[in-house]
C-alpha atoms as a PDB file:
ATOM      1  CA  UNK A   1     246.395 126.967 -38.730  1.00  0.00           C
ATOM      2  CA  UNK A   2     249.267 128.245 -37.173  1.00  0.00           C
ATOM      3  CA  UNK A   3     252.657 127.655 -35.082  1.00  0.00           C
ATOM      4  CA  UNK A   4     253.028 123.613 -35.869  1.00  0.00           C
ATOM      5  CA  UNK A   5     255.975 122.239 -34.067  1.00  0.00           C
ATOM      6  CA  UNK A   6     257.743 118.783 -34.795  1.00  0.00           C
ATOM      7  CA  UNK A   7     257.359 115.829 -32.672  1.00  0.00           C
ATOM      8  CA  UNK A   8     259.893 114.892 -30.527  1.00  0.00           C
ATOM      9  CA  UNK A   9     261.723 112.280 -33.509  1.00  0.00           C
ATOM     10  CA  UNK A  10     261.434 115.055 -36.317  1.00  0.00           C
ATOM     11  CA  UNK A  11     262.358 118.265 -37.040  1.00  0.00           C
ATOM     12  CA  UNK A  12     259.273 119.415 -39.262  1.00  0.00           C
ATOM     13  CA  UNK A  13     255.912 119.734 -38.266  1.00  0.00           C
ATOM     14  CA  UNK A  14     254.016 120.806 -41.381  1.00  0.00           C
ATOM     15  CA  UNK A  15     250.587 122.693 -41.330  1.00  0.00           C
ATOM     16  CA  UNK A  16     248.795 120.069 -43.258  1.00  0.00           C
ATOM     17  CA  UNK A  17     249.653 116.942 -45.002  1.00  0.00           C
ATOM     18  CA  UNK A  18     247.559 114.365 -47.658  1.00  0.00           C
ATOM     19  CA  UNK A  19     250.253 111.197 -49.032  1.00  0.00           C
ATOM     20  CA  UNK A  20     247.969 108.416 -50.815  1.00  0.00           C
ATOM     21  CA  UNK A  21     249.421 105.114 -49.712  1.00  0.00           C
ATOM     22  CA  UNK A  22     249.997 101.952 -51.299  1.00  0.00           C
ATOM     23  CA  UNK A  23     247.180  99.339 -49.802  1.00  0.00           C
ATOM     24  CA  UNK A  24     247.632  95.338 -50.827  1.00  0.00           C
ATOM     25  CA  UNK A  25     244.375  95.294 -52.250  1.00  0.00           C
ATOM     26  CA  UNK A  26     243.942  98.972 -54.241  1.00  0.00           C
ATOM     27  CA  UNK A  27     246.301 102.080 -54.491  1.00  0.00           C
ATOM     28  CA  UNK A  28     244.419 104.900 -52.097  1.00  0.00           C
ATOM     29  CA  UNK A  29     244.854 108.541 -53.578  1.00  0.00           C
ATOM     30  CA  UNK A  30     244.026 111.057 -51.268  1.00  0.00           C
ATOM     31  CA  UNK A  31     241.890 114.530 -52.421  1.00  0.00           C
ATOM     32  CA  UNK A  32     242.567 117.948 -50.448  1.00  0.00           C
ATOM     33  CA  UNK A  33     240.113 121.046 -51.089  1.00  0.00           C
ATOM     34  CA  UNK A  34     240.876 124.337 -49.076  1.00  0.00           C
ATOM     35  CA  UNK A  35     240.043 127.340 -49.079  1.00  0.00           C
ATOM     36  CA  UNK A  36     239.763 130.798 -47.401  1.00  0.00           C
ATOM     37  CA  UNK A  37     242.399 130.116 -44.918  1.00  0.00           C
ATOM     38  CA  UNK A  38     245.231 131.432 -43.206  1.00  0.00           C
ATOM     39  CA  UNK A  39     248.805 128.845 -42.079  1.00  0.00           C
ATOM     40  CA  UNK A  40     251.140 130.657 -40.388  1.00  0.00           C
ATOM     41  CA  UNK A  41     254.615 130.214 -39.057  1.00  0.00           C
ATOM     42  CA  UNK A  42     254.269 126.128 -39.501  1.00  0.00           C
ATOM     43  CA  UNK A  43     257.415 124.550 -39.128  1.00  0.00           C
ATOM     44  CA  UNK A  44     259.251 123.115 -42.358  1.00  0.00           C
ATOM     45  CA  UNK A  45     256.368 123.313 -44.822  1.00  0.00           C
ATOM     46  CA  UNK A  46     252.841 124.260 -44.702  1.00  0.00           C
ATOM     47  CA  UNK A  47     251.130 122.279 -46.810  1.00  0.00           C
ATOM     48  CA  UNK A  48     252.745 118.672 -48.289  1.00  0.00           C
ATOM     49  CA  UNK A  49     250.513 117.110 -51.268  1.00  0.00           C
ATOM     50  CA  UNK A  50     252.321 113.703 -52.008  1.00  0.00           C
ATOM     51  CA  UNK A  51     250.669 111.427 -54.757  1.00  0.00           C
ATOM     52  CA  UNK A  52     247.378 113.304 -54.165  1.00  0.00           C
ATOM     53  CA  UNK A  53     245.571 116.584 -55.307  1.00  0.00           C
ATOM     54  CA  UNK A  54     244.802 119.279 -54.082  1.00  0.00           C
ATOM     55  CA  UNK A  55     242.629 122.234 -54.940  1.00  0.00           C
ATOM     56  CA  UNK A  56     243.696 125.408 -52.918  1.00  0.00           C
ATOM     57  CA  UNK A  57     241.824 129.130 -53.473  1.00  0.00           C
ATOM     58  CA  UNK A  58     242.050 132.065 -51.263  1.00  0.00           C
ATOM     59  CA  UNK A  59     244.673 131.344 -48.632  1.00  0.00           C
ATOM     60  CA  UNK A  60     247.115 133.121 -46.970  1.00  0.00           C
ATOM     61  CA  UNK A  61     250.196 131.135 -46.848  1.00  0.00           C
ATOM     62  CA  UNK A  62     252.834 133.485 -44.533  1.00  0.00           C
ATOM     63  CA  UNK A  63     256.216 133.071 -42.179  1.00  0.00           C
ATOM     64  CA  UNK A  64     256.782 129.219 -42.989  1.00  0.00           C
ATOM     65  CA  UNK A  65     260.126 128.488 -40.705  1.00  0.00           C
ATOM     66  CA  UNK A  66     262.493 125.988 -41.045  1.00  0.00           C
ATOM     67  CA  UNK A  67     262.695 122.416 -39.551  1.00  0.00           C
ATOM     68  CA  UNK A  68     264.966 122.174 -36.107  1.00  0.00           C
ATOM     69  CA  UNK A  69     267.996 121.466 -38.802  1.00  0.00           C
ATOM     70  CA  UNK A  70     267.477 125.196 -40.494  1.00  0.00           C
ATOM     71  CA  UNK A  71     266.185 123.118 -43.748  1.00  0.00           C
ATOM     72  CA  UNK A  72     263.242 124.258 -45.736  1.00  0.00           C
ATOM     73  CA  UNK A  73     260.228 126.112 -44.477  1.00  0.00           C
ATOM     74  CA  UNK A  74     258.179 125.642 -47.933  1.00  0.00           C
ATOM     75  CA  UNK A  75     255.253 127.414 -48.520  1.00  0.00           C
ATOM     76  CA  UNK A  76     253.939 124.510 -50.277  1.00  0.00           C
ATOM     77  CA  UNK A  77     255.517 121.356 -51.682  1.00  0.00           C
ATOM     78  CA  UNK A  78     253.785 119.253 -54.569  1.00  0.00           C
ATOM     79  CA  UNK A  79     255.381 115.747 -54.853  1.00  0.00           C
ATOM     80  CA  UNK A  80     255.145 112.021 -56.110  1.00  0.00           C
ATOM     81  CA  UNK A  81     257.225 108.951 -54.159  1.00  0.00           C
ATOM     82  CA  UNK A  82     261.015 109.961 -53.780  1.00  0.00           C
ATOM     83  CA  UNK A  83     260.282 113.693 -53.667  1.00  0.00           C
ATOM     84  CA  UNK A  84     261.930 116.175 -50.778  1.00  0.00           C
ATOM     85  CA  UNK A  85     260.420 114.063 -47.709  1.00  0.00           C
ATOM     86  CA  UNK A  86     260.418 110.224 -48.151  1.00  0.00           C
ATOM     87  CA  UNK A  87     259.094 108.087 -44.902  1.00  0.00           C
ATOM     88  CA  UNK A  88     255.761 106.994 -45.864  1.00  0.00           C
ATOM     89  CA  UNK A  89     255.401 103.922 -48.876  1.00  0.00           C
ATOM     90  CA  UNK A  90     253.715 105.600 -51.392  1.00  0.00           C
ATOM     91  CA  UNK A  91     252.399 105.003 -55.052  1.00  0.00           C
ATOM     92  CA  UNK A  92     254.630 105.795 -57.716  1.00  0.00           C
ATOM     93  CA  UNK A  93     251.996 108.234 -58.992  1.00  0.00           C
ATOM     94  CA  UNK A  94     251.935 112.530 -59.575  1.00  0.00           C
ATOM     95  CA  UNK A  95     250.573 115.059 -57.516  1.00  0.00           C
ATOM     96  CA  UNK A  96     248.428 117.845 -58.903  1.00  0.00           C
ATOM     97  CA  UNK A  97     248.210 121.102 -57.479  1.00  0.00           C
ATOM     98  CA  UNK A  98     245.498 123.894 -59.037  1.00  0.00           C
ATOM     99  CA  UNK A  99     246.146 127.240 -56.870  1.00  0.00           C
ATOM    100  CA  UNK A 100     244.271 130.269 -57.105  1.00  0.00           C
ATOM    101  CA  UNK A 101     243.866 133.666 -55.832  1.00  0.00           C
ATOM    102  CA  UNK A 102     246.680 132.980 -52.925  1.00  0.00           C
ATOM    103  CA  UNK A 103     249.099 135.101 -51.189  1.00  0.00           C
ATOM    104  CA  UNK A 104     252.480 133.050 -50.664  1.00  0.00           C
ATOM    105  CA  UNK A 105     255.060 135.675 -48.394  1.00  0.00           C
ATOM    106  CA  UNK A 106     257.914 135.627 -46.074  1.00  0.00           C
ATOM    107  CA  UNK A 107     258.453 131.329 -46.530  1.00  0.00           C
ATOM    108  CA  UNK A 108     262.070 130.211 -46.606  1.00  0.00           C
ATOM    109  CA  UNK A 109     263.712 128.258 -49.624  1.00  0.00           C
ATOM    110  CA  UNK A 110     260.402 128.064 -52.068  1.00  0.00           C
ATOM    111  CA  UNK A 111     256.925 129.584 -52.279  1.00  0.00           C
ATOM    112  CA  UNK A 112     255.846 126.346 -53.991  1.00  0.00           C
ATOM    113  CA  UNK A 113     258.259 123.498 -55.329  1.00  0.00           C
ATOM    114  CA  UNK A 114     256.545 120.748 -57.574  1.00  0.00           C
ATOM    115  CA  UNK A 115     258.379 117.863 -58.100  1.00  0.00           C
ATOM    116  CA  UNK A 116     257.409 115.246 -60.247  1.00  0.00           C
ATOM    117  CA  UNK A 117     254.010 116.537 -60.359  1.00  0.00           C
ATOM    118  CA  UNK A 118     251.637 119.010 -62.312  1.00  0.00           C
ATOM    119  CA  UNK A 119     250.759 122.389 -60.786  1.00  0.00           C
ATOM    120  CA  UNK A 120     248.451 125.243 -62.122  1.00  0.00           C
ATOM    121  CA  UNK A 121     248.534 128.596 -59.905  1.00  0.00           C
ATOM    122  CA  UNK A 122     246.684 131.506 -60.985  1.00  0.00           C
ATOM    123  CA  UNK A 123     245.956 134.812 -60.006  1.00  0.00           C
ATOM    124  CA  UNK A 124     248.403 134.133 -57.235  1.00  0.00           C
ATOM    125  CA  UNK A 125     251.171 136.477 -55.251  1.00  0.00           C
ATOM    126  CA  UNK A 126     254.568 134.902 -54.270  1.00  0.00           C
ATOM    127  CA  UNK A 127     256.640 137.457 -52.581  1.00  0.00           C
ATOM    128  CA  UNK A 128     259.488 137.800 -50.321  1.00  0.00           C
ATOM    129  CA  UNK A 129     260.952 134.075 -50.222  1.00  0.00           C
ATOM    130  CA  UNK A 130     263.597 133.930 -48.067  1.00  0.00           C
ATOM    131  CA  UNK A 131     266.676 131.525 -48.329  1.00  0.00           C
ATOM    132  CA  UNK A 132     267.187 128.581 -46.143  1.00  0.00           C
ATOM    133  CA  UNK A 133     268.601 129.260 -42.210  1.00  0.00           C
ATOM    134  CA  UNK A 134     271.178 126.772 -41.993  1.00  0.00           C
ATOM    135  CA  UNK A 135     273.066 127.069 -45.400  1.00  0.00           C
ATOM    136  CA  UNK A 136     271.515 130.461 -47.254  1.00  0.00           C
ATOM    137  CA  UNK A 137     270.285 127.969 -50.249  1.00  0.00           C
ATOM    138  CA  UNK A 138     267.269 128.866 -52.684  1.00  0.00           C
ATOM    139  CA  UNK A 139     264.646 131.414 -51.326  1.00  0.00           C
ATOM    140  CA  UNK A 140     262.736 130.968 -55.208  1.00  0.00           C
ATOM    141  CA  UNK A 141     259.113 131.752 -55.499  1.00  0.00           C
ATOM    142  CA  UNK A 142     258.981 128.594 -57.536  1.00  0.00           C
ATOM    143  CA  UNK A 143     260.684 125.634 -58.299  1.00  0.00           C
ATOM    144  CA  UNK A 144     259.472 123.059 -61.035  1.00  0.00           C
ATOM    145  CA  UNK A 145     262.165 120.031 -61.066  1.00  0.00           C
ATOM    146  CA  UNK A 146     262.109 116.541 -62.298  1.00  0.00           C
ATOM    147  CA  UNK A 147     261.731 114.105 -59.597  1.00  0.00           C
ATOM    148  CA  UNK A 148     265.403 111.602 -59.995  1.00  0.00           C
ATOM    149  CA  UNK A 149     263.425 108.224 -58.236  1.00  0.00           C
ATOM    150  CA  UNK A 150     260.121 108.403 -60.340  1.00  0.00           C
ATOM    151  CA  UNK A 151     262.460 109.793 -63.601  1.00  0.00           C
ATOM    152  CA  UNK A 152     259.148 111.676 -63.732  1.00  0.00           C
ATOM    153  CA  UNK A 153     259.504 115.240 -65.287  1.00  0.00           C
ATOM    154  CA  UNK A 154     257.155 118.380 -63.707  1.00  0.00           C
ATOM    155  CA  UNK A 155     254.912 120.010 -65.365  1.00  0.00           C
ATOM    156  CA  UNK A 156     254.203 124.012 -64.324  1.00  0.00           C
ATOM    157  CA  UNK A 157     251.656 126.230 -65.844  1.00  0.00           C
ATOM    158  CA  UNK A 158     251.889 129.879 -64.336  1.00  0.00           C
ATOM    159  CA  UNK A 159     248.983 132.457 -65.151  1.00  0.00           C
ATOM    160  CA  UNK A 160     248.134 136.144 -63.953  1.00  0.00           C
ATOM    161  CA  UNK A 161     250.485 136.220 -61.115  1.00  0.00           C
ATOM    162  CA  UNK A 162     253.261 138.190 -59.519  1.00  0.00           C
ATOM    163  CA  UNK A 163     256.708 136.210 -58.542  1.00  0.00           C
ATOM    164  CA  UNK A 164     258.844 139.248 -56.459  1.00  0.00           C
ATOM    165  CA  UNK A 165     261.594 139.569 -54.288  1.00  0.00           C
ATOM    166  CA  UNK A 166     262.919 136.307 -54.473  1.00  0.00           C
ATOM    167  CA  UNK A 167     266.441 134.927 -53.909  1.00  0.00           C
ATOM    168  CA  UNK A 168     268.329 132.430 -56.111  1.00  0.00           C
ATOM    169  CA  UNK A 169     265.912 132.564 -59.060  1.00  0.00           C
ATOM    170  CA  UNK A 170     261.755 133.725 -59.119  1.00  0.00           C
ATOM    171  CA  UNK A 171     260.845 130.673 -61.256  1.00  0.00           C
ATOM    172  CA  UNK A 172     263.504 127.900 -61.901  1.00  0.00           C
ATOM    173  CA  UNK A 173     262.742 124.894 -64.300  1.00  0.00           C
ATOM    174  CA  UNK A 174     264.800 121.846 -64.651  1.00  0.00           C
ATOM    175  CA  UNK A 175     264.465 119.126 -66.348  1.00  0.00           C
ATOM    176  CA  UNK A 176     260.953 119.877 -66.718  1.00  0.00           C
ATOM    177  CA  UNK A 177     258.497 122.345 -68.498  1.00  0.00           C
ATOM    178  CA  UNK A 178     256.515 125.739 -67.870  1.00  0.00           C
ATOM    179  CA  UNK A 179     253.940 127.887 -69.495  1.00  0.00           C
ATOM    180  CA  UNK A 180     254.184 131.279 -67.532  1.00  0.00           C
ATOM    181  CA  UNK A 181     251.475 134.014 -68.987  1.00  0.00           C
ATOM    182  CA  UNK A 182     250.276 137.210 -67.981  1.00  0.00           C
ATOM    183  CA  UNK A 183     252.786 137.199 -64.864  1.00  0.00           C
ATOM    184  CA  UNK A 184     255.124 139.840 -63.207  1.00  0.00           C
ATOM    185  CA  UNK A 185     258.656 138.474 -62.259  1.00  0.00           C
ATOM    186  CA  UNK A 186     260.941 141.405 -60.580  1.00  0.00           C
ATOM    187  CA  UNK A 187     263.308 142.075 -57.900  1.00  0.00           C
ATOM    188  CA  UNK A 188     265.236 138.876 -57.543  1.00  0.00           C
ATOM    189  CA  UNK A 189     268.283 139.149 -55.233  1.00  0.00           C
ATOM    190  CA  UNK A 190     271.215 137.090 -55.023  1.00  0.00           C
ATOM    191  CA  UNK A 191     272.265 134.288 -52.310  1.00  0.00           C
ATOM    192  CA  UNK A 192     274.169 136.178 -49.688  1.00  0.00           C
ATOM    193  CA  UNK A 193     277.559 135.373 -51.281  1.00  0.00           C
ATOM    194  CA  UNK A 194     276.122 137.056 -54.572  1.00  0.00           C
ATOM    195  CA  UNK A 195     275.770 133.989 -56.881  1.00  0.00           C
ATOM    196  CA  UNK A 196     272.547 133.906 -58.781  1.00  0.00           C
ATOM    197  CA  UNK A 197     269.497 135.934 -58.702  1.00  0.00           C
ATOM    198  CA  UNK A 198     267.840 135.478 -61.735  1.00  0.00           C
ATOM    199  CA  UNK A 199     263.804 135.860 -62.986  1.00  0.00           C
ATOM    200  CA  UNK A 200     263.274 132.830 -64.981  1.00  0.00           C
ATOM    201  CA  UNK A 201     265.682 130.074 -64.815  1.00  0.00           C
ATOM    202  CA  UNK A 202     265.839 127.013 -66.918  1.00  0.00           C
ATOM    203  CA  UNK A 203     268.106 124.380 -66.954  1.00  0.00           C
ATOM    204  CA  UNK A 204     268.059 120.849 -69.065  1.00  0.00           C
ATOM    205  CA  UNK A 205     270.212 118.688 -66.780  1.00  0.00           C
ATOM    206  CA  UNK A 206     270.684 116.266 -69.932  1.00  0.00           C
ATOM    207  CA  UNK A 207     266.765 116.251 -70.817  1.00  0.00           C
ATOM    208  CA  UNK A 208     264.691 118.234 -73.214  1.00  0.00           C
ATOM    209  CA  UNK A 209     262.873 120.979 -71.291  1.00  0.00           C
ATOM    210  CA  UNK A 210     260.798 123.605 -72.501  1.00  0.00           C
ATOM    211  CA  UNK A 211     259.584 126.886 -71.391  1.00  0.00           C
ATOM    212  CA  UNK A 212     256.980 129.551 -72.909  1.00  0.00           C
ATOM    213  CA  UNK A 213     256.862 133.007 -71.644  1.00  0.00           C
ATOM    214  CA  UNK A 214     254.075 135.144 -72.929  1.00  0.00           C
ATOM    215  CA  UNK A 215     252.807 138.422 -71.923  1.00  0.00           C
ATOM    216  CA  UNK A 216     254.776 138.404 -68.952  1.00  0.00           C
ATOM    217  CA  UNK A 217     257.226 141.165 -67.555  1.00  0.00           C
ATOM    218  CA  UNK A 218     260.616 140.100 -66.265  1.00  0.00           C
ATOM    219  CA  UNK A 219     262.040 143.457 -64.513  1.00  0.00           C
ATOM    220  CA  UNK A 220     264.703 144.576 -62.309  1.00  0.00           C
ATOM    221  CA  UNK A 221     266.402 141.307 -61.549  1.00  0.00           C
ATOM    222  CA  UNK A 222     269.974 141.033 -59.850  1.00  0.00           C
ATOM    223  CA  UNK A 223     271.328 138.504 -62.476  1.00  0.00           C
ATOM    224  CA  UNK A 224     269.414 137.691 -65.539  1.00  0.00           C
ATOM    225  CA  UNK A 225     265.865 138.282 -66.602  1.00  0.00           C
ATOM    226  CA  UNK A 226     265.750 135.359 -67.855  1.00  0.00           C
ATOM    227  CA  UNK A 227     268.918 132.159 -68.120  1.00  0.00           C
ATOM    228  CA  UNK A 228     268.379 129.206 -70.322  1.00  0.00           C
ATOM    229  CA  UNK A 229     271.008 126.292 -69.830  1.00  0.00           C
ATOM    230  CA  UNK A 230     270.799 123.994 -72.240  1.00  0.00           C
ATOM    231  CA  UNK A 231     266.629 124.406 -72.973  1.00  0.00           C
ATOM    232  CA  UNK A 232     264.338 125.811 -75.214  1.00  0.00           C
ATOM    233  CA  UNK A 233     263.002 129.113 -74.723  1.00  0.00           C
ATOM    234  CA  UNK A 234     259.833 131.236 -76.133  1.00  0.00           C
ATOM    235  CA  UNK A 235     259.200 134.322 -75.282  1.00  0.00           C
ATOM    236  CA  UNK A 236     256.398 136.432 -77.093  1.00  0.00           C
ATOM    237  CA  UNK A 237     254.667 139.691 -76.451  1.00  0.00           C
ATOM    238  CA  UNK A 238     256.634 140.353 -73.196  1.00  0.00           C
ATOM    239  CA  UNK A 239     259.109 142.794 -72.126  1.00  0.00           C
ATOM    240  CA  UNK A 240     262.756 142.096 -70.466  1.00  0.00           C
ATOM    241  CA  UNK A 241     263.858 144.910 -68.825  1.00  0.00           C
ATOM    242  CA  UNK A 242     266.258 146.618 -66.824  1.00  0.00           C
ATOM    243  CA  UNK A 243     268.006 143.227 -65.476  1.00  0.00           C
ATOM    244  CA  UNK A 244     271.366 142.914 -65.511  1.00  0.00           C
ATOM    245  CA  UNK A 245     271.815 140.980 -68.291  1.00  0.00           C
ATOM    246  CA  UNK A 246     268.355 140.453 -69.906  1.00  0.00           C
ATOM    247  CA  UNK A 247     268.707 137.032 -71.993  1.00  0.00           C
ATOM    248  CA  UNK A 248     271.807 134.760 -71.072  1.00  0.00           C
ATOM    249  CA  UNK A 249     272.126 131.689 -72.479  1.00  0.00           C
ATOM    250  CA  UNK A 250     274.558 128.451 -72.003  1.00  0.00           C
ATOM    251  CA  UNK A 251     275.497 125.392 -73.282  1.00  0.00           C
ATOM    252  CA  UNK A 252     276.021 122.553 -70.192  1.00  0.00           C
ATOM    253  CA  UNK A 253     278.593 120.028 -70.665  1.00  0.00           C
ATOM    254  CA  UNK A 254     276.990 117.351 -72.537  1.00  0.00           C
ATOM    255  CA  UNK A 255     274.001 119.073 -73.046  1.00  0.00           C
ATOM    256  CA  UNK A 256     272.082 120.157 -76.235  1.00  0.00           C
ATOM    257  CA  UNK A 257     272.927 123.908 -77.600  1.00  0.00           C
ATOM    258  CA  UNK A 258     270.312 126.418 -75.825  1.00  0.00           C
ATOM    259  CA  UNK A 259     267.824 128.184 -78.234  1.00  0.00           C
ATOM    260  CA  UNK A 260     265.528 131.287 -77.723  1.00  0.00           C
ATOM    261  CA  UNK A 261     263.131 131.694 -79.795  1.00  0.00           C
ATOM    262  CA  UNK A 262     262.239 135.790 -78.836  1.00  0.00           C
ATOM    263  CA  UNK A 263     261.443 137.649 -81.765  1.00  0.00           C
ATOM    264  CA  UNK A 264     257.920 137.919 -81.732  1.00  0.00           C
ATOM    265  CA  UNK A 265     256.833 141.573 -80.092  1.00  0.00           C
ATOM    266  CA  UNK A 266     258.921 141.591 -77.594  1.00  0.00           C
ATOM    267  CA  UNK A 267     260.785 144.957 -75.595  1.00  0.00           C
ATOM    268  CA  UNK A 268     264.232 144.575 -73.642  1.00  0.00           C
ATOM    269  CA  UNK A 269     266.835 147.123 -72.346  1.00  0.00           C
ATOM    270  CA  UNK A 270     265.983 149.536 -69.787  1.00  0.00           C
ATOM    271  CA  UNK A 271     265.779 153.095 -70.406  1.00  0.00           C
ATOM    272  CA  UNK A 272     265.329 153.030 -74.245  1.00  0.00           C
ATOM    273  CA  UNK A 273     262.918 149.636 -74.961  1.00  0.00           C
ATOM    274  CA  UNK A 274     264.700 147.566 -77.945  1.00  0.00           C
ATOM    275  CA  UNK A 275     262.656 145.200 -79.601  1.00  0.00           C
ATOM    276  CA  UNK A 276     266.135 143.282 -80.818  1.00  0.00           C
ATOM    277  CA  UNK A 277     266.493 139.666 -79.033  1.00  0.00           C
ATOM    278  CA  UNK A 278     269.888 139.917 -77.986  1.00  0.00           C
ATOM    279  CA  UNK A 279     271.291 137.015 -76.069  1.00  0.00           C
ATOM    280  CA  UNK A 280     274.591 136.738 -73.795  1.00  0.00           C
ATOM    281  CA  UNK A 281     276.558 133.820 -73.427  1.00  0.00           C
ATOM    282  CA  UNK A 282     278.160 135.404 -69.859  1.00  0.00           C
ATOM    283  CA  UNK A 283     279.398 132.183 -68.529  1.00  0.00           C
ATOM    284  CA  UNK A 284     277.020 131.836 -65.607  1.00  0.00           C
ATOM    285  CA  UNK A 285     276.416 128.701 -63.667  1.00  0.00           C
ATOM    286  CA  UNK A 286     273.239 127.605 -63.208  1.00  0.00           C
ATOM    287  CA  UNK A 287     271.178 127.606 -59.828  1.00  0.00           C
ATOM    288  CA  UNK A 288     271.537 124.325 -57.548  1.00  0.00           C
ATOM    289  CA  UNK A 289     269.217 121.572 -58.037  1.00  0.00           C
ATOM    290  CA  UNK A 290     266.770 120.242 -54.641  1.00  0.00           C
ATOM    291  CA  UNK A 291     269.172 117.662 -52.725  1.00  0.00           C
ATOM    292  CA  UNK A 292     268.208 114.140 -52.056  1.00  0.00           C
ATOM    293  CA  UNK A 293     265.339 113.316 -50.178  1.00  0.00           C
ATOM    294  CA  UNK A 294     265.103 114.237 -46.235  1.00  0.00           C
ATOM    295  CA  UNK A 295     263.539 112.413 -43.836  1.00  0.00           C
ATOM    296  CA  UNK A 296     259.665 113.615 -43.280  1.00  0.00           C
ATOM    297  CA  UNK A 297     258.372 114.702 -40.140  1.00  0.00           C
END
């Protein structure tokens, strides 16, 4: 599926979409199942899963381009009601996404965002997300991010996969939670104006958030390996390396005090591995949260 264009009164015209609707007489929740396929070069998303599931394997997800405003260009977007693209009435209920055994390359702004929702993705390759056209915002291989209408927090569990050459951050968590294992995250660049370009990013955003790291390597980042702002961190068995700055953490105005818990058989530093958990406090900002809701196609 390949080379979707919006209709004349939009400026997106995903590859494919499934949004369960409200009905007067029963909520309708729609199921997707897909695999061993190839969407290319869609316009503004490829695949939209919107208080549904969806169970994806063995696709090829490439060259998703922006809507006619320069916004977006998602590989694929995971959602309840009030998400990124708000038209339809839909139930106030979560997505869930299980991915597996997927290529995700060359999309603009995220590889997969998950809002509100659950995902699993395994065994999967996100590489080379690009920031958006119009305003060089994002480019992450994943976002995971509360959804603000539902007050619904996401749920992201990450497995024997490889997150590289991102911009803006490879994973980013707010407000939300993540179990990453087994996964590669490397070669994050900054925006084009140099801010960010981290590995893992978490931020609380005034809720308790939590992310576990284990067995993973975090490598050769722009920023830091991995930033915490106001979360909870664990990190086991993994090694930090040859980032920047390998653990940052901050405090957010308002916010609880970050914590890292990393001293279970773990390596950082670069040329000479350190098993010491060292943590900066460098004053970085933390990456920008999704906007308000856009119109959908």
């Amino acid at each position: 599926m390949r080379d979707t264009e919006p209709p004349s009164y939009g400026n997106r015209g995903g590859g494919i979409s499934i949004v369960g609707l409200d009905d007067p007489r029963a909520y309708k929740r729609a199921t997707l199942t897909l695999r061993s396929s190839l969407l290319e070069k869609n316009r503004g998303y490829a695949v939209l899963v919107q208080s549904s599931d969806a169970t994806i394997e063995s696709i090829v997800v490439r060259d998703t381009r922006p809507g006619s405003d320069g916004l977006d260009g998602m590989g694929i977007v995971v959602q309840a009601e009030g998400g990124m693209f708000e038209d339809t009435p839909t139930a106030h209920e979560r997505s869930t996404l299980t991915l597996r055994t997927s290529l995700l390359e060359q999309n603009h702004s995220h590889g997969v965002l998950v809002l509100g929702s659950d995902a699993t993705i395994e065994s999967t390759i996100l590489r080379d997300t690009l920031p958006e056209e119009s305003d060089g915002r994002f480019g992450r291989g994943i976002g995971v991010e509360w959804n603000a209408t539902t007050h619904k927090r996401a749920k992201l569990t990450l497995r024997s996969s490889l997150v590289q050459h991102s911009h803006d951050a490879g994973v980013f968590v707010l407000a939300s939670d993540a179990t990453i294992e087994g996964t590669v995250v490397r070669d994050t660049q900054p925006h084009r104006d140099g801010k960010f370009g981290d590995g893992i990013a978490m931020e609380s955003d005034d809720h308790p958030n939590t992310v576990t790291v284990t067995s993973c390597v975090v490598q050769s980042n722009a920023r830091a390996g991995i930033s915490n702002f106001s979360g909870s961190i664990t990190l086991a068995s993994s090694v930090v390396q040859c980032n920047r700055i390998d653990l940052n953490g901050e405090d957010d105005e308002g916010g609880p005090p970050f914590t890292f818990d990393c001293n279970n058989r773990n390596l950082f530093g670069c040329e000479i591995p350190d098993p010491t958990c060292s943590v900066l406090s460098a004053g970085l900002t933390p990456p920008d949260p999704i906007p308000p809701i856009r119109p959908s196609p």
